[in-house]
C-alpha atoms as a PDB file:
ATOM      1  CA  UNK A   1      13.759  -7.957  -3.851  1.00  0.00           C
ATOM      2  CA  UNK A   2      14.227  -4.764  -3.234  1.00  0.00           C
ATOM      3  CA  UNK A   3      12.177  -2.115  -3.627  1.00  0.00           C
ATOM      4  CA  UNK A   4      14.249   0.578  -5.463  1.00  0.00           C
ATOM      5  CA  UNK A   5      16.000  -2.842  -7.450  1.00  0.00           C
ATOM      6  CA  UNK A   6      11.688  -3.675  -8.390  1.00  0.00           C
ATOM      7  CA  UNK A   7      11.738  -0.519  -9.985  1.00  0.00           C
ATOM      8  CA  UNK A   8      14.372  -0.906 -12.111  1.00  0.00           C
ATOM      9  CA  UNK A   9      13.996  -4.337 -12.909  1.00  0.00           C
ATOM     10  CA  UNK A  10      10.220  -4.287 -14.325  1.00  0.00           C
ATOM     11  CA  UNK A  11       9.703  -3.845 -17.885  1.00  0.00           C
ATOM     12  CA  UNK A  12       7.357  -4.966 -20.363  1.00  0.00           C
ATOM     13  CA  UNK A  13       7.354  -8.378 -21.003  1.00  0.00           C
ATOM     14  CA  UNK A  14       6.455  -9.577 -24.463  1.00  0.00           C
ATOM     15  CA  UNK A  15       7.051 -13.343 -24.760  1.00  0.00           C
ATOM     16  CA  UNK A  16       6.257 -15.994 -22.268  1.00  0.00           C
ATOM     17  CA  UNK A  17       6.998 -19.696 -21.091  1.00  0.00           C
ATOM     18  CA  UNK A  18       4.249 -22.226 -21.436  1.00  0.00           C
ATOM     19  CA  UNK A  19       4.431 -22.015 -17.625  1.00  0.00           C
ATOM     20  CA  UNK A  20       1.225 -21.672 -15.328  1.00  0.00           C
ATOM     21  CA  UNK A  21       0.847 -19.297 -12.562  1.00  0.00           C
ATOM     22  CA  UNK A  22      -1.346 -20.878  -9.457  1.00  0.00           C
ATOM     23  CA  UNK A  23      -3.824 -18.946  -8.494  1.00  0.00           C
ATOM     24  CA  UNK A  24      -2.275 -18.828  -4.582  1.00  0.00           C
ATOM     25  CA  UNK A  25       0.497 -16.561  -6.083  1.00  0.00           C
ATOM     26  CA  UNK A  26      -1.909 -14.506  -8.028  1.00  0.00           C
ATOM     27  CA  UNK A  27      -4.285 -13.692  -4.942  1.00  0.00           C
ATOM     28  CA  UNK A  28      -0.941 -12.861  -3.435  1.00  0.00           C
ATOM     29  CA  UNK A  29       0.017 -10.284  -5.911  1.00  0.00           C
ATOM     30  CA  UNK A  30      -3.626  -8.728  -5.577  1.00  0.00           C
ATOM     31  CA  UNK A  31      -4.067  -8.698  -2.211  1.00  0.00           C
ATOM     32  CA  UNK A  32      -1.035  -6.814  -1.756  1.00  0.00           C
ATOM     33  CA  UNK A  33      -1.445  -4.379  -4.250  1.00  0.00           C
ATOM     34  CA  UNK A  34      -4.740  -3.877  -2.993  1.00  0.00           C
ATOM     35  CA  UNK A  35      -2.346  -1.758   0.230  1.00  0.00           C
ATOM     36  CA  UNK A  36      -2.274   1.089  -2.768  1.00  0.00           C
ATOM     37  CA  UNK A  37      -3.299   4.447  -1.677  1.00  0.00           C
ATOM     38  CA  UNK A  38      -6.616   5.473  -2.438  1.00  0.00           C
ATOM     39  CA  UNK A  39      -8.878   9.032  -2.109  1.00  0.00           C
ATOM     40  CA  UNK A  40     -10.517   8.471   1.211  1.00  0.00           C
ATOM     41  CA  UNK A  41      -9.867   4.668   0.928  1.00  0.00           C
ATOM     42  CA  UNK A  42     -12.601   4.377  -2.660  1.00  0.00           C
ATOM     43  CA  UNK A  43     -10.392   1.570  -3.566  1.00  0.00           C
ATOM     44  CA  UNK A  44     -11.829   1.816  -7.015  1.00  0.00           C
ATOM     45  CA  UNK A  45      -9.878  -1.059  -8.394  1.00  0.00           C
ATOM     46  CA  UNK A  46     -12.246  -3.908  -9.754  1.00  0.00           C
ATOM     47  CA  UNK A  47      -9.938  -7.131 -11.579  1.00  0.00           C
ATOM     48  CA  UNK A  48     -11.129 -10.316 -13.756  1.00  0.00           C
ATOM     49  CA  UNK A  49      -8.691 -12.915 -13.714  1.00  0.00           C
ATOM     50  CA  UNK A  50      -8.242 -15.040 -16.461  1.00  0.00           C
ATOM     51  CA  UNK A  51      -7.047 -17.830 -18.080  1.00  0.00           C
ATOM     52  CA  UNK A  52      -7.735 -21.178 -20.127  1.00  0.00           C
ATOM     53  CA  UNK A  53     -10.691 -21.530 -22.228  1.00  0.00           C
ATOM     54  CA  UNK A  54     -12.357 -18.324 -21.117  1.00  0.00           C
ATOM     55  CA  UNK A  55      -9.059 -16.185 -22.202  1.00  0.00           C
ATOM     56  CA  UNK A  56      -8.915 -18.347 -25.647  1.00  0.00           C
ATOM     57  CA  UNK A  57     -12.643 -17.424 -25.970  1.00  0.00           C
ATOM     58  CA  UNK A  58     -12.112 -13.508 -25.558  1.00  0.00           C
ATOM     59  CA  UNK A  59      -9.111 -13.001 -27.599  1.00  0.00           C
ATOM     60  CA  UNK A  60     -10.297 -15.371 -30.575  1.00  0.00           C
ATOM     61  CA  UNK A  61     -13.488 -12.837 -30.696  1.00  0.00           C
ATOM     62  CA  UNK A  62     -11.222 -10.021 -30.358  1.00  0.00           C
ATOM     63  CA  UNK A  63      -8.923 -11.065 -33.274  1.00  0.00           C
ATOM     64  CA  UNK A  64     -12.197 -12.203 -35.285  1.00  0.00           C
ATOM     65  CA  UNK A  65     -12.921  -8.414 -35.172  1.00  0.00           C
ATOM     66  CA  UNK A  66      -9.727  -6.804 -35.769  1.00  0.00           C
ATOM     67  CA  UNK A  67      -9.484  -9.296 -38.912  1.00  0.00           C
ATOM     68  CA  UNK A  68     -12.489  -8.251 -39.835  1.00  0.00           C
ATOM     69  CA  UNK A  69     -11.572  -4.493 -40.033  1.00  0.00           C
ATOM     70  CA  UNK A  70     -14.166  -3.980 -36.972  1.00  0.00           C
ATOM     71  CA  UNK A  71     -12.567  -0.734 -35.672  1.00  0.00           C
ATOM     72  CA  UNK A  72     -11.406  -0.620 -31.970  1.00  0.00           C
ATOM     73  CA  UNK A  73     -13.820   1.553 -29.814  1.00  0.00           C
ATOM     74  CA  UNK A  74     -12.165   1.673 -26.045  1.00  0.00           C
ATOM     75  CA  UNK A  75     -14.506   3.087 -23.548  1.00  0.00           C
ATOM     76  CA  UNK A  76     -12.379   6.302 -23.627  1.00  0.00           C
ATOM     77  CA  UNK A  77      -9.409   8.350 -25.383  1.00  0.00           C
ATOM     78  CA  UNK A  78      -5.983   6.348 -24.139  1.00  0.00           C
ATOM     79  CA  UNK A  79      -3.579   8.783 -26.469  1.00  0.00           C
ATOM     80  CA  UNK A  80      -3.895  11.960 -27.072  1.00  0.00           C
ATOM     81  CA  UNK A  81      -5.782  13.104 -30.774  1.00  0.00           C
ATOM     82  CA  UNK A  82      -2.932  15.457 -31.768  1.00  0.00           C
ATOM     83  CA  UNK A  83       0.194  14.164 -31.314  1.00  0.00           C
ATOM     84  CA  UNK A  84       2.720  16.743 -30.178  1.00  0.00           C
ATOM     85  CA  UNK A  85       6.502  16.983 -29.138  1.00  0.00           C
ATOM     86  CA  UNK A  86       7.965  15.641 -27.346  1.00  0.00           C
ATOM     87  CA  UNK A  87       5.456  12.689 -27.025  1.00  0.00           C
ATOM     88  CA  UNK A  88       5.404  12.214 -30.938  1.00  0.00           C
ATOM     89  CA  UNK A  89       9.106  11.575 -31.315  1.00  0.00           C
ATOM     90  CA  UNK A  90       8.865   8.990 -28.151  1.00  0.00           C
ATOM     91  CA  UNK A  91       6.032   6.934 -29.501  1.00  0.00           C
ATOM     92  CA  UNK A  92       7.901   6.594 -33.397  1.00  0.00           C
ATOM     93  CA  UNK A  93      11.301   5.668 -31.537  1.00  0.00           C
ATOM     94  CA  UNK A  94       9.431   2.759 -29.257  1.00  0.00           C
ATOM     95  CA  UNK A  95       7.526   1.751 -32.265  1.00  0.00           C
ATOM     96  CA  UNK A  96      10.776   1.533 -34.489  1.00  0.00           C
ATOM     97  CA  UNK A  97      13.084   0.263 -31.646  1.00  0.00           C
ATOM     98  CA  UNK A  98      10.836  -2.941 -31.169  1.00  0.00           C
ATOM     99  CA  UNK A  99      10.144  -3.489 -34.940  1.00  0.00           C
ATOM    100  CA  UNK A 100      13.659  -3.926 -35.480  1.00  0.00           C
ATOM    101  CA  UNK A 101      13.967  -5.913 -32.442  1.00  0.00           C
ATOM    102  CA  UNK A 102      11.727  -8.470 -34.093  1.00  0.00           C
ATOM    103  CA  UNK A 103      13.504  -7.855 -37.674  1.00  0.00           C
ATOM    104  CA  UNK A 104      10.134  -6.209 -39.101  1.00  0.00           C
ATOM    105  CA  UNK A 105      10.675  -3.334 -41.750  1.00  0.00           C
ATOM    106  CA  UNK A 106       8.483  -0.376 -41.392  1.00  0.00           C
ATOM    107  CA  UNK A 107       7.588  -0.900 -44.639  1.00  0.00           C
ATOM    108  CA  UNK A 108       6.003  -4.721 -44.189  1.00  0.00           C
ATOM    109  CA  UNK A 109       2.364  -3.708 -42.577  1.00  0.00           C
ATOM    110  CA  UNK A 110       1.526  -7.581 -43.163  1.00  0.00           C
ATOM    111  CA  UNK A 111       3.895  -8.529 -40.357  1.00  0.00           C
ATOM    112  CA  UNK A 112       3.317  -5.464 -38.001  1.00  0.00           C
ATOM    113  CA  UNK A 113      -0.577  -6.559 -38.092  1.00  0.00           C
ATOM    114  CA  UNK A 114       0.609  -9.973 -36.873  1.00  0.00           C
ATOM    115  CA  UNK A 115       2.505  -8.732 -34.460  1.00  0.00           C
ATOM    116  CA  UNK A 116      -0.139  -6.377 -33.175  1.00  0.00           C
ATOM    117  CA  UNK A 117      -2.502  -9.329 -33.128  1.00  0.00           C
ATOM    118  CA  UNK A 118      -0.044 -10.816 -30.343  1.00  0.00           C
ATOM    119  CA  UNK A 119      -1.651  -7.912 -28.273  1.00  0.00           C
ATOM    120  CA  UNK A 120      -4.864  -9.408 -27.939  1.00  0.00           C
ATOM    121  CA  UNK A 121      -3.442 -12.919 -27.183  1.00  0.00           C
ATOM    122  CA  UNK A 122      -1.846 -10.792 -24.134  1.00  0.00           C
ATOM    123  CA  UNK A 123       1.969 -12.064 -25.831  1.00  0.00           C
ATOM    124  CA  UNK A 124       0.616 -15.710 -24.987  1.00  0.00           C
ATOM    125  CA  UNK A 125       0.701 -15.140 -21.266  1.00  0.00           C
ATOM    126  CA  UNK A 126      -1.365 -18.054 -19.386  1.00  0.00           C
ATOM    127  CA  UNK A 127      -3.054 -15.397 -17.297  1.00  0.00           C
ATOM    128  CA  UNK A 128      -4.511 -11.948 -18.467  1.00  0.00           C
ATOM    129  CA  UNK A 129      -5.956  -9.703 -16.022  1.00  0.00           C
ATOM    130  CA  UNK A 130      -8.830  -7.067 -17.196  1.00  0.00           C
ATOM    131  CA  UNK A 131      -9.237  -4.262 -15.152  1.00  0.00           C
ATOM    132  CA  UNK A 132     -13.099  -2.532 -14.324  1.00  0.00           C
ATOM    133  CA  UNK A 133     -13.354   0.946 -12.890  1.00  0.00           C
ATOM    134  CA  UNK A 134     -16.813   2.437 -12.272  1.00  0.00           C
ATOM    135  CA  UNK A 135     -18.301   4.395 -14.510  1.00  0.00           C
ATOM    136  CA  UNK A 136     -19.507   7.004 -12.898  1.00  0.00           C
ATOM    137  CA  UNK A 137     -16.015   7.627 -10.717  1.00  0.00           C
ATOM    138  CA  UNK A 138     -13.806  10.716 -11.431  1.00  0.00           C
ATOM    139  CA  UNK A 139     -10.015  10.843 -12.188  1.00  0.00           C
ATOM    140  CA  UNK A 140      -8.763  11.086  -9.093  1.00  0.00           C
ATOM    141  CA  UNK A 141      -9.905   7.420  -9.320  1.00  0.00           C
ATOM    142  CA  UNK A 142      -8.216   6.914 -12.327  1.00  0.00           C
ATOM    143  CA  UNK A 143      -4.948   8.235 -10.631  1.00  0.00           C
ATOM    144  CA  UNK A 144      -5.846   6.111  -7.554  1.00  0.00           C
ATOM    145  CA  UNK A 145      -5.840   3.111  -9.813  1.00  0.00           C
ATOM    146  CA  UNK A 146      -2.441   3.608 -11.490  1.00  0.00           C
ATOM    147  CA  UNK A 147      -0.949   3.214  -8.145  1.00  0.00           C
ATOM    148  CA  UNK A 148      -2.691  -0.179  -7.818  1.00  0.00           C
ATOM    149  CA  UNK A 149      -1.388  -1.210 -11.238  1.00  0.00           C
ATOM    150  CA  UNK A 150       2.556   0.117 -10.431  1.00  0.00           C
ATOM    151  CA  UNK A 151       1.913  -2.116  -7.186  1.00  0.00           C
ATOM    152  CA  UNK A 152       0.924  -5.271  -8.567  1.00  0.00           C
ATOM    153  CA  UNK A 153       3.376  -5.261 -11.329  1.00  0.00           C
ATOM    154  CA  UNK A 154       5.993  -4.391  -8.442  1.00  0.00           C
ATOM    155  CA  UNK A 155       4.690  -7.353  -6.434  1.00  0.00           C
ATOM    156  CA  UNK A 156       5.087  -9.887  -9.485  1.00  0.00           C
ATOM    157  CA  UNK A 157       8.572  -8.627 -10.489  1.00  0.00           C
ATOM    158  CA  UNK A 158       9.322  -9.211  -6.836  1.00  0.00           C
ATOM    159  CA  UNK A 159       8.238 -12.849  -7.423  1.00  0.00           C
ATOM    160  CA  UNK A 160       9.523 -13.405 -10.498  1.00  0.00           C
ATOM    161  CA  UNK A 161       6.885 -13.126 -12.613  1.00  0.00           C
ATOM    162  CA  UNK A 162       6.947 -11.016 -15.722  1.00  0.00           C
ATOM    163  CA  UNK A 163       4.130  -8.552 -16.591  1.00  0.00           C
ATOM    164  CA  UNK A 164       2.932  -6.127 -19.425  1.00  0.00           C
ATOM    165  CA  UNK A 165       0.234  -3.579 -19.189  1.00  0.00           C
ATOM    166  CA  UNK A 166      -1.520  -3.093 -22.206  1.00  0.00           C
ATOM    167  CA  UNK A 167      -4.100  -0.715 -23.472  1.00  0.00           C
ATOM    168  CA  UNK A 168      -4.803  -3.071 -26.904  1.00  0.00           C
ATOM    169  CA  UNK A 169      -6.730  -5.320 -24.304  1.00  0.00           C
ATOM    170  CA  UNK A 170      -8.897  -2.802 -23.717  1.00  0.00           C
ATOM    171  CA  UNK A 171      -9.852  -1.660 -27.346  1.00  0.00           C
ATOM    172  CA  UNK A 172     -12.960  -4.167 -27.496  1.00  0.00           C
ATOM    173  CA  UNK A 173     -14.358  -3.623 -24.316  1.00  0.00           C
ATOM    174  CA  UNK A 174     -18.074  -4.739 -25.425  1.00  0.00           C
ATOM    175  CA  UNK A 175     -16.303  -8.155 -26.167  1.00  0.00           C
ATOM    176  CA  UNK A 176     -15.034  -8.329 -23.051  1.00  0.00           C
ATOM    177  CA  UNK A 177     -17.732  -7.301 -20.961  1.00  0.00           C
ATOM    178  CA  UNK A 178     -20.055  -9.605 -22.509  1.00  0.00           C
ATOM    179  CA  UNK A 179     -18.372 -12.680 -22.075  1.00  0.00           C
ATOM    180  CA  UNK A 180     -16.910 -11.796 -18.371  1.00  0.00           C
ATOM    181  CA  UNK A 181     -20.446 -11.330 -17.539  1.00  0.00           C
ATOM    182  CA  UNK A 182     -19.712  -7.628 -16.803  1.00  0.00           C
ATOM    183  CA  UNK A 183     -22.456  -4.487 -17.158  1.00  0.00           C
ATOM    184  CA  UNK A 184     -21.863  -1.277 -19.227  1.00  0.00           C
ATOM    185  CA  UNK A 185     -21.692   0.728 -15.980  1.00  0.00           C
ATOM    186  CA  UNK A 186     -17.919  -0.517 -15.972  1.00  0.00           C
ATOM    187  CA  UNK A 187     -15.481   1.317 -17.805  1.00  0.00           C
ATOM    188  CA  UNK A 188     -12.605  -1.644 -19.176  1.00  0.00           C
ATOM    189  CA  UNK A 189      -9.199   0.640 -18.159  1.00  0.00           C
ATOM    190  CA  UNK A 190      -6.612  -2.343 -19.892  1.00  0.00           C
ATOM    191  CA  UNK A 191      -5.691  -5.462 -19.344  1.00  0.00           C
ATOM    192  CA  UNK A 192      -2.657  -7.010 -18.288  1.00  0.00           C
ATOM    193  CA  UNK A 193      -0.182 -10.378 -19.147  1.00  0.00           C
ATOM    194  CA  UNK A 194       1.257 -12.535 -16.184  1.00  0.00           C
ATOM    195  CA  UNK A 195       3.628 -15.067 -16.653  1.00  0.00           C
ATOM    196  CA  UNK A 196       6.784 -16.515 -16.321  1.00  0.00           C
ATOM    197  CA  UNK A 197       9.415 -14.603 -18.951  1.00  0.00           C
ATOM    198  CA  UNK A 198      10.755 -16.221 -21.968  1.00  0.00           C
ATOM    199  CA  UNK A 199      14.162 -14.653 -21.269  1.00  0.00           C
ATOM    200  CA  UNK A 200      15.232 -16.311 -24.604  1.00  0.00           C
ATOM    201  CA  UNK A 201      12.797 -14.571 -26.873  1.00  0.00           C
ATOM    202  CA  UNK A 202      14.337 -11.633 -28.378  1.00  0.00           C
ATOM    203  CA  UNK A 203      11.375  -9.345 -27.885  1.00  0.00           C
ATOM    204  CA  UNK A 204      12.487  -9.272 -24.203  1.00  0.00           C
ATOM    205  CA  UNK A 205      15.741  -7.294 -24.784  1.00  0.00           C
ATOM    206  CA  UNK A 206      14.099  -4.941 -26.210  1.00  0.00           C
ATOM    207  CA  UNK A 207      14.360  -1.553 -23.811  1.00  0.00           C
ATOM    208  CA  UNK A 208      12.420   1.361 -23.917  1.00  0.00           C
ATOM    209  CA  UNK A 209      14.928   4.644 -23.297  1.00  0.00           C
ATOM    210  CA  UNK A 210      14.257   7.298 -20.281  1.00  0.00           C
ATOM    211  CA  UNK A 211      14.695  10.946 -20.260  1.00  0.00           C
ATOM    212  CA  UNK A 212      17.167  12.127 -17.860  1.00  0.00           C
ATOM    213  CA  UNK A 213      16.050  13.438 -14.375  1.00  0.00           C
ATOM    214  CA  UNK A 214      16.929  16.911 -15.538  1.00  0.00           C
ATOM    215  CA  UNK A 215      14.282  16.655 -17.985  1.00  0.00           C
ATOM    216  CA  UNK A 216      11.099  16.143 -16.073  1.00  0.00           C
ATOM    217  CA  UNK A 217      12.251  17.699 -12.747  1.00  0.00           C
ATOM    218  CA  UNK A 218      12.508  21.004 -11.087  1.00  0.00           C
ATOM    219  CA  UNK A 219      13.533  21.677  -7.558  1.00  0.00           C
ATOM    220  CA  UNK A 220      13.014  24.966  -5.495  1.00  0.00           C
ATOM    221  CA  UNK A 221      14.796  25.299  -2.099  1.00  0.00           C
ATOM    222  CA  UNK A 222      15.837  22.000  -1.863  1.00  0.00           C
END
């Protein structure tokens, strides 16, 4: 596929077949994305792969706690604390474009928890990826590590394979890192579903609008 057609084609996938992915075409996916630029090659990018029993294990905990009113403590501030224009308009017309997707009213909380709780399943993907960054590295790191993410998900559109990355993965990280065997001097950035799209589930047509180029670009002498 093409790379400019890659671009366009990759979305966030929601919903996927009961399919698994072998771990050949996974290593492929990494190893490529791995070819991401990087501040004097740091390659900060650290990934747990997982599937099975291990990813039943993590999200049941995860869900336990979120049921339990446990409140989500990420190792760092994803969104900003004061929402502000034009980003506060944006996030209310995703949330309400995908809600009515699904058929949910705004005013039925019951059903929006549920289908937050499809977060930490990963959208019942076979394989969620968790991804580690030092602690101690900077954010030119954090920038460097983007790029790896836009890569792989790239490289599995290119395959076929549908992706979604997702910040909700990341909101128990102590789960996580305790039962991925992981220390505390690794901040959890997100995780990530891989799978095969379930083209027929409706959650999948749903399309998150862009602003026009004209909006977020300026050119000078060009």
């Amino acid at each position: 596929m093409d790379t400019l057609d890659a671009l366009l084609e990759r979305r966030s996938v929601r919903a996927f077949l009961d399919k698994a992915v072998d771990r050949e075409t996974i290593e492929t996916l990494l190893e490529h994305a791995s070819h991401a630029p990087s501040g004097v090659n740091m390659q900060p990018w650290s990934v747990c792969v997982v599937g099975g029993s291990m990813k039943k294990l993590i999200e049941t905990r995860i869900i336990k706690a979120f049921e339990a009113g446990e409140k989500a403590r990420m190792d760092y501030s994803y969104y900003p604390q004061q929402w502000e224009e034009p980003y506060r308009s944006r996030r209310k017309e995703t949330g309400l474009l995908m809600y009515r997707t699904l058929g949910i009213a705004k005013e039925d909380r019951a059903a929006q928890a549920e289908q937050w709780k499809a977060n930490y399943r990963a959208f019942d993907a076979p394989v969620v990826l968790y991804f580690f960054i030092d602690a101690a590295l900077e954010k030119g790191s954090w920038l460097d590590y983007g790029m790896f993410l836009q890569s792989l998900m790239l490289a599995a559109t290119s395959l076929g394979l549908g992706s979604c990355p997702q910040a909700a993965l990341a909101e128990y990280p102590d789960i996580v890192r305790e039962e991925l065997g992981i220390g505390s001097d690794k901040t959890l950035l997100c995780g990530m579903a891989l799978g095969y799209e379930d083209k027929t589930a409706p959650i999948n047509g749903y399309r998150t609008p862009r602003v026009p180029l004209d909006a977020f670009a300026a050119f000078y002498d060009v």
